[in-house]
Protein backbone atom coordinates (compact mmCIF):
# COMPACT_ATOMS: atom_id res chain seq x y z
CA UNK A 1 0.00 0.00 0.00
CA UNK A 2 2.83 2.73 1.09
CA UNK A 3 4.58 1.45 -2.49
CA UNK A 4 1.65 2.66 -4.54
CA UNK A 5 1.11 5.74 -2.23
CA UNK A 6 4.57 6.79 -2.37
CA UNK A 7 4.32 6.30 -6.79
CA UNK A 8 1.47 8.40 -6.63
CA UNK A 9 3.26 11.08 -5.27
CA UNK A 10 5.68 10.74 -7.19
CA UNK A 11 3.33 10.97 -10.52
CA UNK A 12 1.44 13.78 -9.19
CA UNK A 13 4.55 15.73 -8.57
CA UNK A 14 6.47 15.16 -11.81
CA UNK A 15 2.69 16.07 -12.87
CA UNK A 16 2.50 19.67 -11.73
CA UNK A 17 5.01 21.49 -14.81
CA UNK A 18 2.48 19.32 -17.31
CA UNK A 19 -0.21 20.29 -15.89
CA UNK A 20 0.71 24.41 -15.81
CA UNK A 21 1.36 23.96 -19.91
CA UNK A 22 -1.68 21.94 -20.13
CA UNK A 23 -3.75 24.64 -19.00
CA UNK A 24 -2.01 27.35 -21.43
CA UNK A 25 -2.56 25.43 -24.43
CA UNK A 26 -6.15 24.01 -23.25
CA UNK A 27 -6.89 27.78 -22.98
CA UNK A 28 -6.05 28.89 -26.47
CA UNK A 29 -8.42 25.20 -27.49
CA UNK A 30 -11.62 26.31 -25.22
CA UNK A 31 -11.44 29.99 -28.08
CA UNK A 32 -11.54 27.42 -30.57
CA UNK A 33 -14.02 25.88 -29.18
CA UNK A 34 -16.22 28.59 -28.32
CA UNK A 35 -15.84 29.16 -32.07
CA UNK A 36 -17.15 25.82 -33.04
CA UNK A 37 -20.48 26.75 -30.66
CA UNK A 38 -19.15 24.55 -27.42
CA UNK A 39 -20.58 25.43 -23.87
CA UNK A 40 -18.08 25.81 -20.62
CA UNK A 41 -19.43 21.64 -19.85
CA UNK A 42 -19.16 20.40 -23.33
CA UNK A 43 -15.77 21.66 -23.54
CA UNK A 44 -14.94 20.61 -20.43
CA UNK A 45 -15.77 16.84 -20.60
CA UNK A 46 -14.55 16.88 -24.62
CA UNK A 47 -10.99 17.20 -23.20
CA UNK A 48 -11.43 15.04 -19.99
CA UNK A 49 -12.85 12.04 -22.70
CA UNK A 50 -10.21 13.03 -25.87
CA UNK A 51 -6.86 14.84 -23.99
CA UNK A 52 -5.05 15.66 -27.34
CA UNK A 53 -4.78 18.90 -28.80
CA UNK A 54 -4.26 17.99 -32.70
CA UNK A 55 -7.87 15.31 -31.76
CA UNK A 56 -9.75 18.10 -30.24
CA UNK A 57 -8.60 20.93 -32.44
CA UNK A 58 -9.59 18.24 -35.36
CA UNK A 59 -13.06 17.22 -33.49
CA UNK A 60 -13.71 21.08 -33.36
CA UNK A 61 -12.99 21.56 -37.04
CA UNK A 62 -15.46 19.04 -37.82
CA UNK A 63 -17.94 20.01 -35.64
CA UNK A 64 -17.77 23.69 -37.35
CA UNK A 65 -17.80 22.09 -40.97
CA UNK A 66 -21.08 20.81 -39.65
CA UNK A 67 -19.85 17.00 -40.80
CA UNK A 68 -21.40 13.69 -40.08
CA UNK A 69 -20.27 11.25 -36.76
CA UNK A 70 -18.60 9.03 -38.89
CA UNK A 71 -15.85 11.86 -40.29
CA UNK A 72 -15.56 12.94 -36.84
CA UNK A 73 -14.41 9.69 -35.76
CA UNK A 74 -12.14 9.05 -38.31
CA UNK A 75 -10.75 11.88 -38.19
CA UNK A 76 -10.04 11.61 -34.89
CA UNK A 77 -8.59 8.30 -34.84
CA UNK A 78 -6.06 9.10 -36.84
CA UNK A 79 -4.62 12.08 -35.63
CA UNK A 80 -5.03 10.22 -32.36
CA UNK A 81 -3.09 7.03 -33.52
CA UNK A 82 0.09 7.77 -32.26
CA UNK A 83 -1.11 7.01 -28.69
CA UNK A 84 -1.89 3.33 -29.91
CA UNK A 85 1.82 2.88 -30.45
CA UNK A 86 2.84 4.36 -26.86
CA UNK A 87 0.54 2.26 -25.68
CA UNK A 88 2.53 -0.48 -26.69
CA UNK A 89 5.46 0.83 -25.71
CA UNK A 90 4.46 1.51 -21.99
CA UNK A 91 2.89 -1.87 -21.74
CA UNK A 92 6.34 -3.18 -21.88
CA UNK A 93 7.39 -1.48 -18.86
CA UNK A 94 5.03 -3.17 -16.49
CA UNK A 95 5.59 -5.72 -14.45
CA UNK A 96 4.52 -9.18 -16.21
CA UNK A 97 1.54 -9.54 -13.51
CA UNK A 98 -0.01 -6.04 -14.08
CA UNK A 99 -4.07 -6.79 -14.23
CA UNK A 100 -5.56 -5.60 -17.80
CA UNK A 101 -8.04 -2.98 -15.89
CA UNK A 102 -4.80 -1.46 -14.87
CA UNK A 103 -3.16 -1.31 -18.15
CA UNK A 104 -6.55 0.02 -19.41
CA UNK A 105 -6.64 2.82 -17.01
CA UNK A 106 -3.55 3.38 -17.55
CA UNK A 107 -3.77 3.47 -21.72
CA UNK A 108 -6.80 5.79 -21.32
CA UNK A 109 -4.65 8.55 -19.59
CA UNK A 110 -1.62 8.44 -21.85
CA UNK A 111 -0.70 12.00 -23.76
CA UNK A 112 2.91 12.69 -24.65
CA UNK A 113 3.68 14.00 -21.86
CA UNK A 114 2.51 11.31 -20.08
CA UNK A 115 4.24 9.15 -21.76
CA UNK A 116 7.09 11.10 -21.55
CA UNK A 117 7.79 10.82 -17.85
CA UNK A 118 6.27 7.15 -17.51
CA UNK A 119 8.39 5.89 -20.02
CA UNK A 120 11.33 7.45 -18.58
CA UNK A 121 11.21 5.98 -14.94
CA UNK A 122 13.34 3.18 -14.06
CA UNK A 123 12.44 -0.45 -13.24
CA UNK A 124 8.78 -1.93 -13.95
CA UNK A 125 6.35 1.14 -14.05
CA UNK A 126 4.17 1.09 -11.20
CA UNK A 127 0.39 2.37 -12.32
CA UNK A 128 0.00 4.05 -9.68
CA UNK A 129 3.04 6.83 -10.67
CA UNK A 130 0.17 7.16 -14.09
CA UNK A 131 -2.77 7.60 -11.90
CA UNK A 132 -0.96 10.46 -9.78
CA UNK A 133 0.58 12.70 -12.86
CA UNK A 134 -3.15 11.72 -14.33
CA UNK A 135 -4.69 13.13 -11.55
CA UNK A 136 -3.44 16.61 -11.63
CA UNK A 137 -2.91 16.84 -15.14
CA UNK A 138 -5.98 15.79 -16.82
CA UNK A 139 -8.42 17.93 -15.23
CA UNK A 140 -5.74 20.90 -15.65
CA UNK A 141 -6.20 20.24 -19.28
CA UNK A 142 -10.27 19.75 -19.31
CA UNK A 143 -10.20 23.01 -17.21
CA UNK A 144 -8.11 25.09 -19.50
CA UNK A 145 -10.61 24.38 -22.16
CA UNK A 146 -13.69 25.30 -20.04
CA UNK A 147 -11.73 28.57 -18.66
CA UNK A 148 -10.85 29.43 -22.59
CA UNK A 149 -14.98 29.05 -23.69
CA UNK A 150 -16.19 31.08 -20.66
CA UNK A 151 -13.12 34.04 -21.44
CA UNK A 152 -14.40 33.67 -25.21
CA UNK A 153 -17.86 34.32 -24.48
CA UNK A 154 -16.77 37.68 -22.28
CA UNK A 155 -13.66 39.03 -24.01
CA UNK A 156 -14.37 40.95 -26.82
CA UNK A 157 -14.22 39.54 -30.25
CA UNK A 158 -11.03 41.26 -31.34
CA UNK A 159 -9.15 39.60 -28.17
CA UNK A 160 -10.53 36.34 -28.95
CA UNK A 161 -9.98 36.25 -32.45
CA UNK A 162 -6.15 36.86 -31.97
CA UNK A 163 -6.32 34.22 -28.95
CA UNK A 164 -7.23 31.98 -31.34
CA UNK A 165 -4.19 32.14 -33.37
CA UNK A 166 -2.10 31.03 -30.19
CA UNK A 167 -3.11 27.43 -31.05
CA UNK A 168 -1.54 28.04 -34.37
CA UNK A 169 1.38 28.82 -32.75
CA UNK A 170 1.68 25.52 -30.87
CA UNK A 171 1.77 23.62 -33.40
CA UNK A 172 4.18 25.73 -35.18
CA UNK A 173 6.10 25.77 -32.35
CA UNK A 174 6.10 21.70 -32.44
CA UNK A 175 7.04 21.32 -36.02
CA UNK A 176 9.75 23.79 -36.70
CA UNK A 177 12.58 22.15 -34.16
CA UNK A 178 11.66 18.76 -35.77
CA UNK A 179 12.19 20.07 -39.22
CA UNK A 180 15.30 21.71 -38.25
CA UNK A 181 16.94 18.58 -36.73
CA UNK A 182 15.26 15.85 -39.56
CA UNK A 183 15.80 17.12 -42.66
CA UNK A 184 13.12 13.77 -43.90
CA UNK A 185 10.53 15.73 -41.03
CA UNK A 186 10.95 19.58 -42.93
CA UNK A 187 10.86 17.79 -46.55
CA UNK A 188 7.41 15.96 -45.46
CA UNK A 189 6.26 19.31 -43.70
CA UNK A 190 7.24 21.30 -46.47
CA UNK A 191 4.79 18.45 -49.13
CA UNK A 192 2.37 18.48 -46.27
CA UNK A 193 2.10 22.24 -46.91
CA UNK A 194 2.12 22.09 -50.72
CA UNK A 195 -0.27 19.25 -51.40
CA UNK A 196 -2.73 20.72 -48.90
CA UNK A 197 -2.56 24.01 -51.02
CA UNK A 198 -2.46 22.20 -54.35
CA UNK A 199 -5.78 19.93 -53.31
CA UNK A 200 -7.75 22.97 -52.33
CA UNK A 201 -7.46 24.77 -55.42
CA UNK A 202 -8.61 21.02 -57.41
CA UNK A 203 -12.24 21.16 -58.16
CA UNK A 204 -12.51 17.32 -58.01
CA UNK A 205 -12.26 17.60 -53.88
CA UNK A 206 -14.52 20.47 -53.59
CA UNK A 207 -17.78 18.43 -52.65
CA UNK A 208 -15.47 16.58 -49.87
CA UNK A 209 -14.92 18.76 -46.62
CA UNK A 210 -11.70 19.79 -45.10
CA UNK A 211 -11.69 17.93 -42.34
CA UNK A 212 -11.38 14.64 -44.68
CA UNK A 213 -9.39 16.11 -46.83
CA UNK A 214 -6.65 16.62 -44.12
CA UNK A 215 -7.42 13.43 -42.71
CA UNK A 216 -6.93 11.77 -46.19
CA UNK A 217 -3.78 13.87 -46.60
CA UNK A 218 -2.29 13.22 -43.33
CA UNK A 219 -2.93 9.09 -43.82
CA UNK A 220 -1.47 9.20 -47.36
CA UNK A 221 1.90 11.61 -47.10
CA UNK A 222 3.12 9.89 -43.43
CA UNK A 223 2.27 6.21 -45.21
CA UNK A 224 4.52 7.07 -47.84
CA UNK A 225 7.27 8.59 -45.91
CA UNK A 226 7.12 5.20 -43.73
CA UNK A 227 7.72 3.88 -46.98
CA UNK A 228 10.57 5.29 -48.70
CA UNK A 229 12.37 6.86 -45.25
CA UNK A 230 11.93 4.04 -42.47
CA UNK A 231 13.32 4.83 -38.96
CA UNK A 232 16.17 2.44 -38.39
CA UNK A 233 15.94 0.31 -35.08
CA UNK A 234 19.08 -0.68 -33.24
CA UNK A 235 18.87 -4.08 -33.35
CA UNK A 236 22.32 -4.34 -30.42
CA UNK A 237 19.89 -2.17 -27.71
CA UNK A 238 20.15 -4.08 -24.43
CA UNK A 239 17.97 -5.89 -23.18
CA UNK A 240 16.61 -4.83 -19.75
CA UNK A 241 17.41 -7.19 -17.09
CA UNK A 242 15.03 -9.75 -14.97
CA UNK A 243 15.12 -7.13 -11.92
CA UNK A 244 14.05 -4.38 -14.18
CA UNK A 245 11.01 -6.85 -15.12
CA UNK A 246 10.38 -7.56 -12.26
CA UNK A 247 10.61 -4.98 -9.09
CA UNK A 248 8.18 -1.80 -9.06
CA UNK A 249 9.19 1.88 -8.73
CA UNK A 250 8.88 3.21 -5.51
């Protein structure tokens, strides 16, 4: 009992700096979302069910381009299905008698960040250290949206419509060091950008919406750069040993 109490600590501590940015860039989503006609509640429980920016930003688009269910769903599992594969990854790190409602808990709260510091820890990763950084972050994030709808519906409309372009800036701010270290990353940004450009000006697409067309786009152009530039695994990475397997962190 004290072993899980003491990782939950733990997790809600290395939780706090994650869940002060959370709240910055959850604020800058709850404009968008104000946009896309969201109250304080639905914006709040959007982000405590789907804790991505690029999915909510997406699930927002979609909901503005007035599009079926179905293209919201796909459109959010695929800018969502990175988390499948750190899923995997963090799986690996628990001990070989971790219960499946534990690993689905756990799965359910993963973001990057998340990920981040889970993956990070040493030894077999305790569920508990998720649950605590979970804790605090989470609702940080689901907040930050709610806070950013109810400061949208009072600020005045100039303020809010140059809030809005803070979420731009995230996620220029996300791919411009990649690009600049991966020269493969700023060639497939660089196409991203073009072919986007290219398809809106094609009359063919015009009857399909944006939302699929970036979905489409985003499914096509990263399968092909999997293709023709795969990531090279070190095959000579040790292998962790039978104490790492097996003792949790404390």
């Amino acid at each position: 009992m004290n072993r899980n109490k003491n990782a939950f600590i733990n997790g809600m501590r290395d939780g706090i700096p994650i869940a002060l940015g959370y709240f910055s860039v959850a604020f800058s989503l709850g404009i968008v979302a104000k946009k896309a006609g969201l109250n304080s509640f639905q914006g709040f429980l959007s982000s405590i069910l789907n804790h991505a920016s690029a999915g909510e930003y997406a699930e927002f688009t979609v909901i503005m381009a007035d599009a079926p269910y179905l293209e919201m769903a796909f459109i959010i599992l695929i800018t969502n299905m990175r988390y499948l594969l750190m899923s995997c990854a963090l799986s690996q790190k628990f001990n070989p008698n971790t219960s499946y409602l534990h690993r689905i808990l756990v799965g359910f709260g993963i973001t990057d960040e998340i990920f981040g510091i889970s993956i990070g820890r040493g030894g077999a990763l305790n569920p508990y250290y998720n649950y605590g950084a979970m804790a605090i972050a989470l609702p940080s994030w689901s907040l930050g949206t709610a806070v950013g709808i109810i400061a949208g519906n009072i600020l005045p409309a100039s303020i809010v419509s140059a809030l809005s372009v803070a979420l731009y800036g995230m996620f220029i701010a996300i791919i411009i060091p990649a690009s600049k270290t991966n020269k493969i990353v700023g060639g497939v940004v660089i196409v991203s950008f073009l072919t986007s450009f290219a398809v809106s000006r094609i009359a063919l697409f015009n009857r399909m919406s944006d939302s699929m067309k970036i979905s489409l786009l985003t499914v096509l152009i990263a399968g092909l750069a999997a293709v023709f530039f795969p990531i090279n695994t070190d095959d000579d990475a040790p292998i962790p040993s039978q104490k790492e397997v097996s003792e949790y962190d404390t």
